[in-house]
N, C-alpha and C. Protein backbone atom coordinates (compact mmCIF):
# COMPACT_ATOMS: atom_id res chain seq x y z
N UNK A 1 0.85 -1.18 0.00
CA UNK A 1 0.00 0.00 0.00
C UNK A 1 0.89 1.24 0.00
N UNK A 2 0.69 1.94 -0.97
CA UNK A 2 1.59 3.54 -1.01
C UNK A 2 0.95 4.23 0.01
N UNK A 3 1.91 5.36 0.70
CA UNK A 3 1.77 6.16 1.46
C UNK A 3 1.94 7.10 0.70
N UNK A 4 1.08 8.78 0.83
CA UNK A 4 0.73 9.93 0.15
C UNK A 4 1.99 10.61 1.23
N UNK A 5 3.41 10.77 0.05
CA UNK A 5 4.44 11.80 0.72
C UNK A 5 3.70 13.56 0.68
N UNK A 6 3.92 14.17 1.52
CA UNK A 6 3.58 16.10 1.21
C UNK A 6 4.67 16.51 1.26
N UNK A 7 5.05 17.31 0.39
CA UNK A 7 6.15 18.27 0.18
C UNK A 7 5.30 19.82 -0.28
N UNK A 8 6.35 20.06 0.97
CA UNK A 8 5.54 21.72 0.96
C UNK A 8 6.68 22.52 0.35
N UNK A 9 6.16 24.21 0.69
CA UNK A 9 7.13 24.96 -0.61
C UNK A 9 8.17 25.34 -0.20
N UNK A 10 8.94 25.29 -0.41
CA UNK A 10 10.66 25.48 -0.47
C UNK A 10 11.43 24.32 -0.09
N UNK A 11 10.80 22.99 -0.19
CA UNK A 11 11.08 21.83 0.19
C UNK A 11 11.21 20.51 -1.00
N UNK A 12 11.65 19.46 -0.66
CA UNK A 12 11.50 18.14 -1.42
C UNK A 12 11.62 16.76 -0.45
N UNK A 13 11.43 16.20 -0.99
CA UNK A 13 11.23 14.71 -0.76
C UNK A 13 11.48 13.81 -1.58
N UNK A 14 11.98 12.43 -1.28
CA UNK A 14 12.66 11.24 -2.18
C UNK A 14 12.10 10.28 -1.55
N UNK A 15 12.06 9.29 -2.32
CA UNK A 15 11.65 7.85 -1.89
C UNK A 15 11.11 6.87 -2.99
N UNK A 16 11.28 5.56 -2.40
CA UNK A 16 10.85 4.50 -3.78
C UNK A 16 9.61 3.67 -3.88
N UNK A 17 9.44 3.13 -4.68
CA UNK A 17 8.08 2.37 -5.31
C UNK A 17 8.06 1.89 -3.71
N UNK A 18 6.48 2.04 -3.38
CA UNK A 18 5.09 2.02 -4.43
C UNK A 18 4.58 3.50 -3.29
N UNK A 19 5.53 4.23 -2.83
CA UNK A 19 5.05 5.58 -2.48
C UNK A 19 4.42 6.75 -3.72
N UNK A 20 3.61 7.51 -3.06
CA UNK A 20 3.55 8.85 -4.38
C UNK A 20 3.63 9.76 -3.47
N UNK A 21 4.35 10.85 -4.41
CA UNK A 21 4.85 11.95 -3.32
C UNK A 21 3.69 13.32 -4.45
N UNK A 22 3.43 14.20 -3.40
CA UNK A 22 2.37 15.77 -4.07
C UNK A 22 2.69 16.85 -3.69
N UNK A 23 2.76 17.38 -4.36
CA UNK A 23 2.79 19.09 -3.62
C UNK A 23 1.79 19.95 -3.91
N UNK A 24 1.25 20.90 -3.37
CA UNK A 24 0.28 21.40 -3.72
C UNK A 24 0.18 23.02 -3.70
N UNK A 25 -0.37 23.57 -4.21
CA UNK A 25 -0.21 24.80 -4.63
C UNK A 25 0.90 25.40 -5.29
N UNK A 26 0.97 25.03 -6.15
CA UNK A 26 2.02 24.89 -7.37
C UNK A 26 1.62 26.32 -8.18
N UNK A 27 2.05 27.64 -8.29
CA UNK A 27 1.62 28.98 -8.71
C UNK A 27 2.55 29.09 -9.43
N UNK A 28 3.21 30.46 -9.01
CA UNK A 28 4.12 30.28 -10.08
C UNK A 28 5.36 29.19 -9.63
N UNK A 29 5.20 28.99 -8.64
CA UNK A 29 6.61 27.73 -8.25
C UNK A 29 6.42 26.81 -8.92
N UNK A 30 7.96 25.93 -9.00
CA UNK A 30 7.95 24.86 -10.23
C UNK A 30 8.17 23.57 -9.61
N UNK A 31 7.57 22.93 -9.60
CA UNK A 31 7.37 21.14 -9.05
C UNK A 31 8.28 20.47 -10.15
N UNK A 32 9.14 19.68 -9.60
CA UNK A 32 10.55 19.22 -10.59
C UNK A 32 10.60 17.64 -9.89
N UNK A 33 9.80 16.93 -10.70
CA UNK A 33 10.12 15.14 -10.17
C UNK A 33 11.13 14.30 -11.13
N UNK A 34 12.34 13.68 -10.19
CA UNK A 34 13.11 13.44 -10.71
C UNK A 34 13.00 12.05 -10.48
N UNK A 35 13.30 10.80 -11.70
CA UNK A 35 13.15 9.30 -11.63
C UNK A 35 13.78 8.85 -12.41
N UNK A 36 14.01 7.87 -11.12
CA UNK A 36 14.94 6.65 -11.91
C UNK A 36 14.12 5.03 -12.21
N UNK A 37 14.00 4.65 -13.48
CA UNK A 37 12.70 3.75 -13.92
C UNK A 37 13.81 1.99 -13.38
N UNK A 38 14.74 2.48 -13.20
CA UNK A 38 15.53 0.78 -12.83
C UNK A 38 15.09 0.87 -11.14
N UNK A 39 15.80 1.67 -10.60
CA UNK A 39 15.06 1.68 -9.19
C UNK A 39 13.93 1.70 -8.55
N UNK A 40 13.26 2.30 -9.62
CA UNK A 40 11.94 2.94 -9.06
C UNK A 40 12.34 4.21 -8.09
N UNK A 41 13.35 4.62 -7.45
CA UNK A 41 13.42 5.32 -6.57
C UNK A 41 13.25 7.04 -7.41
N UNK A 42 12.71 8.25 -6.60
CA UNK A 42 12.21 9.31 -7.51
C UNK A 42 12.13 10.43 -6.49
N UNK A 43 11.88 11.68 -6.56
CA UNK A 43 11.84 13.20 -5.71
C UNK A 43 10.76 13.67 -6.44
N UNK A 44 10.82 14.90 -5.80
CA UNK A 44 10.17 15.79 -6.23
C UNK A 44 10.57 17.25 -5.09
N UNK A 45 10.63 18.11 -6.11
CA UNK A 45 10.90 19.06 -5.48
C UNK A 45 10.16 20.51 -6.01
N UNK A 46 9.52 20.99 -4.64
CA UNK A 46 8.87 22.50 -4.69
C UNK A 46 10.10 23.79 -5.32
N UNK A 47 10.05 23.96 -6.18
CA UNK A 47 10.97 25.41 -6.16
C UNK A 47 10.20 26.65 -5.69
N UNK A 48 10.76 27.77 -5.09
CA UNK A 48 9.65 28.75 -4.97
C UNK A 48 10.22 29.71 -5.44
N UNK A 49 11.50 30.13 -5.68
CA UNK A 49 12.68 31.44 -6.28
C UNK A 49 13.22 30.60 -6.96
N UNK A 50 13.84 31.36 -8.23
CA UNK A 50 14.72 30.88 -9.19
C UNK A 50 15.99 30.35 -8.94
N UNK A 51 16.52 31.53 -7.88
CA UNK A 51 17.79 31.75 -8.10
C UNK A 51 18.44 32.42 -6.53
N UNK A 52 19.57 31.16 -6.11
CA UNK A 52 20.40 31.68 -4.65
C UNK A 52 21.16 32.99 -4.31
N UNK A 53 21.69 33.67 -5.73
CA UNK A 53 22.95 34.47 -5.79
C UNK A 53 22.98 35.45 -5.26
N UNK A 54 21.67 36.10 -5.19
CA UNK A 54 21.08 37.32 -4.43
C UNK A 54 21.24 37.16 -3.23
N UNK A 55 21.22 36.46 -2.53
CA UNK A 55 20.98 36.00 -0.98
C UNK A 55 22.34 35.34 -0.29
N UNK A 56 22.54 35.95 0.86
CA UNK A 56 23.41 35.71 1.57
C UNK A 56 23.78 34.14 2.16
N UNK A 57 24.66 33.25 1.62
CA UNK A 57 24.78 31.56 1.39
C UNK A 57 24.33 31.24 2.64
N UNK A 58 24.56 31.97 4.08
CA UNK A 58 24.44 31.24 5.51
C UNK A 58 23.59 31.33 6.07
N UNK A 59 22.38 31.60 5.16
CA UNK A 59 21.31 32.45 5.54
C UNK A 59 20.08 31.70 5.06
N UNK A 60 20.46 30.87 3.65
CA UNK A 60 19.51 30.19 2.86
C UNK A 60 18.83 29.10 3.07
N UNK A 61 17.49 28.87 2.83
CA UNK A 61 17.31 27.48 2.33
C UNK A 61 17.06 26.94 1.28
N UNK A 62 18.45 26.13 1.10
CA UNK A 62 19.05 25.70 -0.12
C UNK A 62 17.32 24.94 -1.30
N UNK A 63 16.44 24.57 -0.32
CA UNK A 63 15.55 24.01 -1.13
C UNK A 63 14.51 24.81 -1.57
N UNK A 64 15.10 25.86 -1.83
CA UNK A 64 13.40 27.31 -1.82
C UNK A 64 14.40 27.33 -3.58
N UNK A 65 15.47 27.17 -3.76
CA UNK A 65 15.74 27.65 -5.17
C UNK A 65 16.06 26.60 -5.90
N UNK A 66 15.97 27.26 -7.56
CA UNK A 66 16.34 25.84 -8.46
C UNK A 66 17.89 26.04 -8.68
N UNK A 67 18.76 26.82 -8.74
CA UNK A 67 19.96 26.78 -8.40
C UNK A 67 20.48 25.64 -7.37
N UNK A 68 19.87 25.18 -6.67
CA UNK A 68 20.45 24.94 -5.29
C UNK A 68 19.35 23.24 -4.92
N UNK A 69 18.44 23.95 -4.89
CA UNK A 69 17.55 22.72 -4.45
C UNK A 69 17.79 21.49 -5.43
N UNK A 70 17.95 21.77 -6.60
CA UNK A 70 18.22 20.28 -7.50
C UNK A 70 19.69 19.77 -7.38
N UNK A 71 20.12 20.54 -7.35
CA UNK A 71 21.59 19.90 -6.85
C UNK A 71 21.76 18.77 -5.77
N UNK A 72 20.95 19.55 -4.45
CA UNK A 72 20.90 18.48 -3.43
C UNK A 72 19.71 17.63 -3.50
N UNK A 73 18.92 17.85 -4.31
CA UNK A 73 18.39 16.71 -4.33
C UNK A 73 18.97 15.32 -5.47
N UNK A 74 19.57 15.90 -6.27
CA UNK A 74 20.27 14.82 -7.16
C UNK A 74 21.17 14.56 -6.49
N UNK A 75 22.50 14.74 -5.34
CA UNK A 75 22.87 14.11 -4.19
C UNK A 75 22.27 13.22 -3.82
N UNK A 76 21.05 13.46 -2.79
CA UNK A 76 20.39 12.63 -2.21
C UNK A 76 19.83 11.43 -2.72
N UNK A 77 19.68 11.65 -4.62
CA UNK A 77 18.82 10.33 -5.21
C UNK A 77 20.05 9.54 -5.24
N UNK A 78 21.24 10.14 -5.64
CA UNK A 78 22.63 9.43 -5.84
C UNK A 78 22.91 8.47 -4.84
N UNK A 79 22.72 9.28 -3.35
CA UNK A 79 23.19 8.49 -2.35
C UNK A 79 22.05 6.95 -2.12
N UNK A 80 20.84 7.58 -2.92
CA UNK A 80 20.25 6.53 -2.24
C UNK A 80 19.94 5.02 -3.28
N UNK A 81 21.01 5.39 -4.55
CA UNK A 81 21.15 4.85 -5.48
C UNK A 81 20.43 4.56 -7.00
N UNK A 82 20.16 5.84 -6.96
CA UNK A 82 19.82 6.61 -8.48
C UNK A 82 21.12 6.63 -9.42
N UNK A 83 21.02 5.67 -10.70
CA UNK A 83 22.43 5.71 -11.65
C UNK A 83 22.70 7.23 -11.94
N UNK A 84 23.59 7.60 -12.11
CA UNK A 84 24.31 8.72 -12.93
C UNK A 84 23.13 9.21 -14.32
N UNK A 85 23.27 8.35 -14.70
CA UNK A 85 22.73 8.72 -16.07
C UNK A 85 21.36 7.96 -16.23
N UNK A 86 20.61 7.55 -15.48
CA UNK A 86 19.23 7.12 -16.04
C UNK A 86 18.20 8.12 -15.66
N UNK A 87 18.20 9.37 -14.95
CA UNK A 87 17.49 10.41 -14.14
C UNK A 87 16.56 11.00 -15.29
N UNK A 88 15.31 11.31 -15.37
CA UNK A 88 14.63 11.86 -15.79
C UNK A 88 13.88 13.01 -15.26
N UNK A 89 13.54 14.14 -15.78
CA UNK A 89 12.50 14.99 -14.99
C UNK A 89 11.86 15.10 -16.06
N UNK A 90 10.66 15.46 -14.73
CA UNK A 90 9.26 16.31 -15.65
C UNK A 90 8.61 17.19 -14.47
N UNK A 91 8.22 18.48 -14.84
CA UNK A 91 8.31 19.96 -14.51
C UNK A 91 6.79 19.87 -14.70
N UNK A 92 6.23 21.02 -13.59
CA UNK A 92 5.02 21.24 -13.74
C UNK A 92 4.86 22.93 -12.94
N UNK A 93 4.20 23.43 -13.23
CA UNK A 93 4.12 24.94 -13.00
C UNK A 93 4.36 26.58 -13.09
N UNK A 94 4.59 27.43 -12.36
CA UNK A 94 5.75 28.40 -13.32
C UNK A 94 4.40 29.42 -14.09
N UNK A 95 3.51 29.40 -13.19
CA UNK A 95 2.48 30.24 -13.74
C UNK A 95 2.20 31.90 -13.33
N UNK A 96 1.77 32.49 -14.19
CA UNK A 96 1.68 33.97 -14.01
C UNK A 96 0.16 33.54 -13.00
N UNK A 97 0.42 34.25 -12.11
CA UNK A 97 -1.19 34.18 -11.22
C UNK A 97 -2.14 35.22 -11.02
N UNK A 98 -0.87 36.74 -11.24
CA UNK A 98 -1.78 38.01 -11.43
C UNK A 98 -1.55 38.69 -12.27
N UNK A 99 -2.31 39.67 -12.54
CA UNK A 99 -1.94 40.63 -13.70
C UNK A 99 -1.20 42.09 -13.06
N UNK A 100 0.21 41.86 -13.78
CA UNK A 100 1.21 43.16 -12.83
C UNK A 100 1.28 43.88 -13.98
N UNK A 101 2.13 45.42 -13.60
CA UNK A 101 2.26 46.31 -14.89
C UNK A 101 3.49 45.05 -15.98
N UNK A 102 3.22 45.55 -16.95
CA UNK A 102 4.44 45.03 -17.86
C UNK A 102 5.40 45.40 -17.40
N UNK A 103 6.64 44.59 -18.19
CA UNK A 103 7.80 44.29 -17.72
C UNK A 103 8.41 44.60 -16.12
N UNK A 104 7.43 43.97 -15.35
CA UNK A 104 7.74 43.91 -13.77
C UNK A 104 8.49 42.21 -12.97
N UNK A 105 9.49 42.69 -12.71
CA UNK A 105 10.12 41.13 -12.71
C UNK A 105 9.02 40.20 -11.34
N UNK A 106 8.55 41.05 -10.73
CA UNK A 106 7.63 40.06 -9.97
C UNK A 106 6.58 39.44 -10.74
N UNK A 107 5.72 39.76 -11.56
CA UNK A 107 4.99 39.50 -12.50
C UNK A 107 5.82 38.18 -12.88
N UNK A 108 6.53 38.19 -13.87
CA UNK A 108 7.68 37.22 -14.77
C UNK A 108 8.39 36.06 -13.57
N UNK A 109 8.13 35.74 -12.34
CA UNK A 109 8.27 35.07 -11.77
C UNK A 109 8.29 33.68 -11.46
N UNK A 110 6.95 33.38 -12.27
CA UNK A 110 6.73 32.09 -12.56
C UNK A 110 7.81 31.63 -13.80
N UNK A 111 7.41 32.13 -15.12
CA UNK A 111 8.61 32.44 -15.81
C UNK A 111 9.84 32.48 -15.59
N UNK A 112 10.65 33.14 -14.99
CA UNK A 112 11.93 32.84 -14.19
C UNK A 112 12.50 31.76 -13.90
N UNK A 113 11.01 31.28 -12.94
CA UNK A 113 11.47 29.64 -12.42
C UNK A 113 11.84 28.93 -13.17
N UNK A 114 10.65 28.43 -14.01
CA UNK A 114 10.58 27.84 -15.42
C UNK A 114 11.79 27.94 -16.34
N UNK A 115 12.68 28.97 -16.56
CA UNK A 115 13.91 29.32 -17.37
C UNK A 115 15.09 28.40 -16.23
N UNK A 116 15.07 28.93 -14.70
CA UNK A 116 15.93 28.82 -13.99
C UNK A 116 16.21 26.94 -13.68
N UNK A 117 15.16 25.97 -13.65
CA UNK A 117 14.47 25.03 -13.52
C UNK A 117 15.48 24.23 -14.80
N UNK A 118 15.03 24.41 -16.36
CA UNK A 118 15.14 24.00 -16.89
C UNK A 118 17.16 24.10 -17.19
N UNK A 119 17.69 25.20 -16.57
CA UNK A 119 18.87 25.33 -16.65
C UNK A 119 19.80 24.61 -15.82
N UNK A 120 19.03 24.55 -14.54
CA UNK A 120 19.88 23.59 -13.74
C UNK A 120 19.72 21.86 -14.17
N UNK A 121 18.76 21.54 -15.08
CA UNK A 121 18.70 20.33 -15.26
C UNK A 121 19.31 20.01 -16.41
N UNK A 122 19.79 20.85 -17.08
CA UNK A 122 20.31 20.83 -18.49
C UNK A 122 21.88 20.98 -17.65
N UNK A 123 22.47 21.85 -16.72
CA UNK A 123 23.71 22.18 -16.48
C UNK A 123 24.18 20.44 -15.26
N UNK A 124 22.72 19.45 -15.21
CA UNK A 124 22.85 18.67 -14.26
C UNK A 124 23.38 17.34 -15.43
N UNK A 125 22.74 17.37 -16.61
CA UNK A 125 22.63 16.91 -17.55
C UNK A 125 21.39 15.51 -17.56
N UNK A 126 20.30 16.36 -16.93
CA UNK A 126 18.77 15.45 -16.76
C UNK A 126 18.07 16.15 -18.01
N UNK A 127 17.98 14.77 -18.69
CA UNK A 127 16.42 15.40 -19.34
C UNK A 127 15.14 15.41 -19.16
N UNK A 128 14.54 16.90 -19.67
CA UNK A 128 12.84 17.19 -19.23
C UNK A 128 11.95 16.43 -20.59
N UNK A 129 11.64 14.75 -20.12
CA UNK A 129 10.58 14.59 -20.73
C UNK A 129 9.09 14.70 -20.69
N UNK A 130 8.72 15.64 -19.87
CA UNK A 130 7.62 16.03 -19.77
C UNK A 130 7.31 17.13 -18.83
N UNK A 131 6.32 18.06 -19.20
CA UNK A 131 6.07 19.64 -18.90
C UNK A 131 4.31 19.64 -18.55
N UNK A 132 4.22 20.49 -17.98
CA UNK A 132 3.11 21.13 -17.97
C UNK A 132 3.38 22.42 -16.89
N UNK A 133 3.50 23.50 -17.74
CA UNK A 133 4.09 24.90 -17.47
C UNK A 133 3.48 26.21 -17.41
N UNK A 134 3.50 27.07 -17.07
CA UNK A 134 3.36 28.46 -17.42
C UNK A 134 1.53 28.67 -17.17
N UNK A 135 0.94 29.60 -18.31
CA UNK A 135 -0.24 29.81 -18.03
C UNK A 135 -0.94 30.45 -16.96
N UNK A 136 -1.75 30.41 -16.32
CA UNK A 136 -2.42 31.10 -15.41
C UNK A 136 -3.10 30.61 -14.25
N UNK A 137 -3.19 29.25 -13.83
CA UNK A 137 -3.71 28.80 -12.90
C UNK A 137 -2.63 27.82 -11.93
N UNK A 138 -2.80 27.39 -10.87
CA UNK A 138 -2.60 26.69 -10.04
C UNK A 138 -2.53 25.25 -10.39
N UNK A 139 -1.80 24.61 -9.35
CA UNK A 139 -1.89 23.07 -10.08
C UNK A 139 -1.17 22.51 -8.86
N UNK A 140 -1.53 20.89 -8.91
CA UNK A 140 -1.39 19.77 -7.99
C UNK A 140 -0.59 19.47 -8.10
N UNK A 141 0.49 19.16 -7.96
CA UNK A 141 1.29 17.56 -8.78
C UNK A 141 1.64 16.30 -7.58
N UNK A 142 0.91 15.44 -8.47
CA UNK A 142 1.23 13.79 -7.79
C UNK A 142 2.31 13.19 -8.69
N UNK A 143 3.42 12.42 -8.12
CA UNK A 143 4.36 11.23 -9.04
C UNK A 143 4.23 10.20 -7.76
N UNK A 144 3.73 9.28 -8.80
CA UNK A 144 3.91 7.93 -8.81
C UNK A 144 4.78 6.98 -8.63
N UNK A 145 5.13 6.46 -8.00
CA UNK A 145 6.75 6.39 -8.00
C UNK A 145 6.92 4.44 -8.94
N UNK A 146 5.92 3.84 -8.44
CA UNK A 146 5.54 2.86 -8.96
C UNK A 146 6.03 2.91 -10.26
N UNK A 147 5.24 3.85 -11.09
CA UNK A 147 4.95 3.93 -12.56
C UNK A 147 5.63 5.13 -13.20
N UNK A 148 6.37 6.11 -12.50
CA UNK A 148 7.25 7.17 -12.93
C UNK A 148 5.90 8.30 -13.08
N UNK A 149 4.57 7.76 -13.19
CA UNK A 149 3.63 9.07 -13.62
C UNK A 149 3.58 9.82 -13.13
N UNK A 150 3.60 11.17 -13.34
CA UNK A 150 3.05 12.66 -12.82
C UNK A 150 1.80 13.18 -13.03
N UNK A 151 1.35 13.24 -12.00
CA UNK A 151 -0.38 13.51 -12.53
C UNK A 151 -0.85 15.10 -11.90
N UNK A 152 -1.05 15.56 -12.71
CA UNK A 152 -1.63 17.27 -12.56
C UNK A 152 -2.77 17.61 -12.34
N UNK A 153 -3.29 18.44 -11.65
CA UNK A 153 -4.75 18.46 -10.86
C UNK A 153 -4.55 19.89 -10.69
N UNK A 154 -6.09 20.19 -11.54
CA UNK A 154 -6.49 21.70 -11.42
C UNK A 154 -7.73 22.13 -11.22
N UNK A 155 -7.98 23.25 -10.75
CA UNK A 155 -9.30 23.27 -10.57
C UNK A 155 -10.10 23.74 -12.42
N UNK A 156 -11.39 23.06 -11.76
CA UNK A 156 -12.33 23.30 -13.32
C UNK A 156 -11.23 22.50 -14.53
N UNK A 157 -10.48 21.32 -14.20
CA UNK A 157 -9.71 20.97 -15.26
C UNK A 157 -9.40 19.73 -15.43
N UNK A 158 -9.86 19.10 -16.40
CA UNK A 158 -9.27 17.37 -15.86
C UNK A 158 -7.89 16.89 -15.45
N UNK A 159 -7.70 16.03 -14.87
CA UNK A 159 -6.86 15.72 -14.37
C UNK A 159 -5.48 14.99 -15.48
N UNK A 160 -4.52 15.63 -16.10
CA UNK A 160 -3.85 15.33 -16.87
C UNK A 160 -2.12 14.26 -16.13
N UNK A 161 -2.28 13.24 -17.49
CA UNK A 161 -0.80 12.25 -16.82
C UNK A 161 0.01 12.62 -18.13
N UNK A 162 1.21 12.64 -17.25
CA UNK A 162 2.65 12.26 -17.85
C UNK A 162 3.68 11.91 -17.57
């Protein structure tokens, strides 16, 4: 019987088949589940800021950014015996939620993530086979750890897998 992991925001969580891990309220922050299909073993991680550089290192928590938070979480899958090279992600969120003046970097936030997200996984050398990004609403995300699925939950919206 799977147990329902919660990962809240500026946080992550790891663990293997037949758990599913969710996070919820996914705005503009970017939900980043990372899996390994030989282990079954998989994360997921809340981003809520793009980016550490601004912020004073002794001060941080390393899991509020995508600079930082995927790093240690690809540590952690490593240690717990995730291959080098079989890691997959798939990204969900990164949404504009209000309407700000143009070109206001709080506005572009979700956006940000979404750029910042996809850079650390490319500079990690994980590929993003699957998205569900940007736009304007809120969103769930469940992974499966069983089956690698990511399942997205919105309001007024069916419930989409990938």
């Amino acid at each position: 019987m799977s147990q329902l992991i919660v990962v809240g925001i500026s946080d992550y969580k790891f663990a293997k088949e037949p758990e599913v891990i969710v996070t919820y309220a996914l705005g503009s922050c970017v939900g980043v589940c990372l899996y390994d299909k030989v282990t079954k073993i998989g994360g997921l991680s809340h981003v809520m800021l793009p980016d550490s550089t601004s912020f004073s290192a002794k001060d941080i928590n390393r899991k509020k950014f995508a600079d930082t938070a995927l790093v240690d979480l690809v540590q952690d899958l490593k240690r717990a015996g995730v291959g080098n090279n079989r890691m997959v992600a798939k990204i969900a969120g990164g949404a504009q939620m209000f309407e700000v003046q143009p070109g206001s970097k709080l506005g572009a936030i979700g956006e940000r993530n979404i750029i910042c997200v996809k850079q650390a996984l490319s500079q990690l050398r994980i590929p993003i086979i699957a998205e569900d990004t940007g736009l304007n609403f809120g969103r769930t995300q469940y992974f499966d750890l069983a089956t690698g699925t990511m399942k997205i939950q919105s309001l007024n919206r069916r419930i989409e897998e990938f």
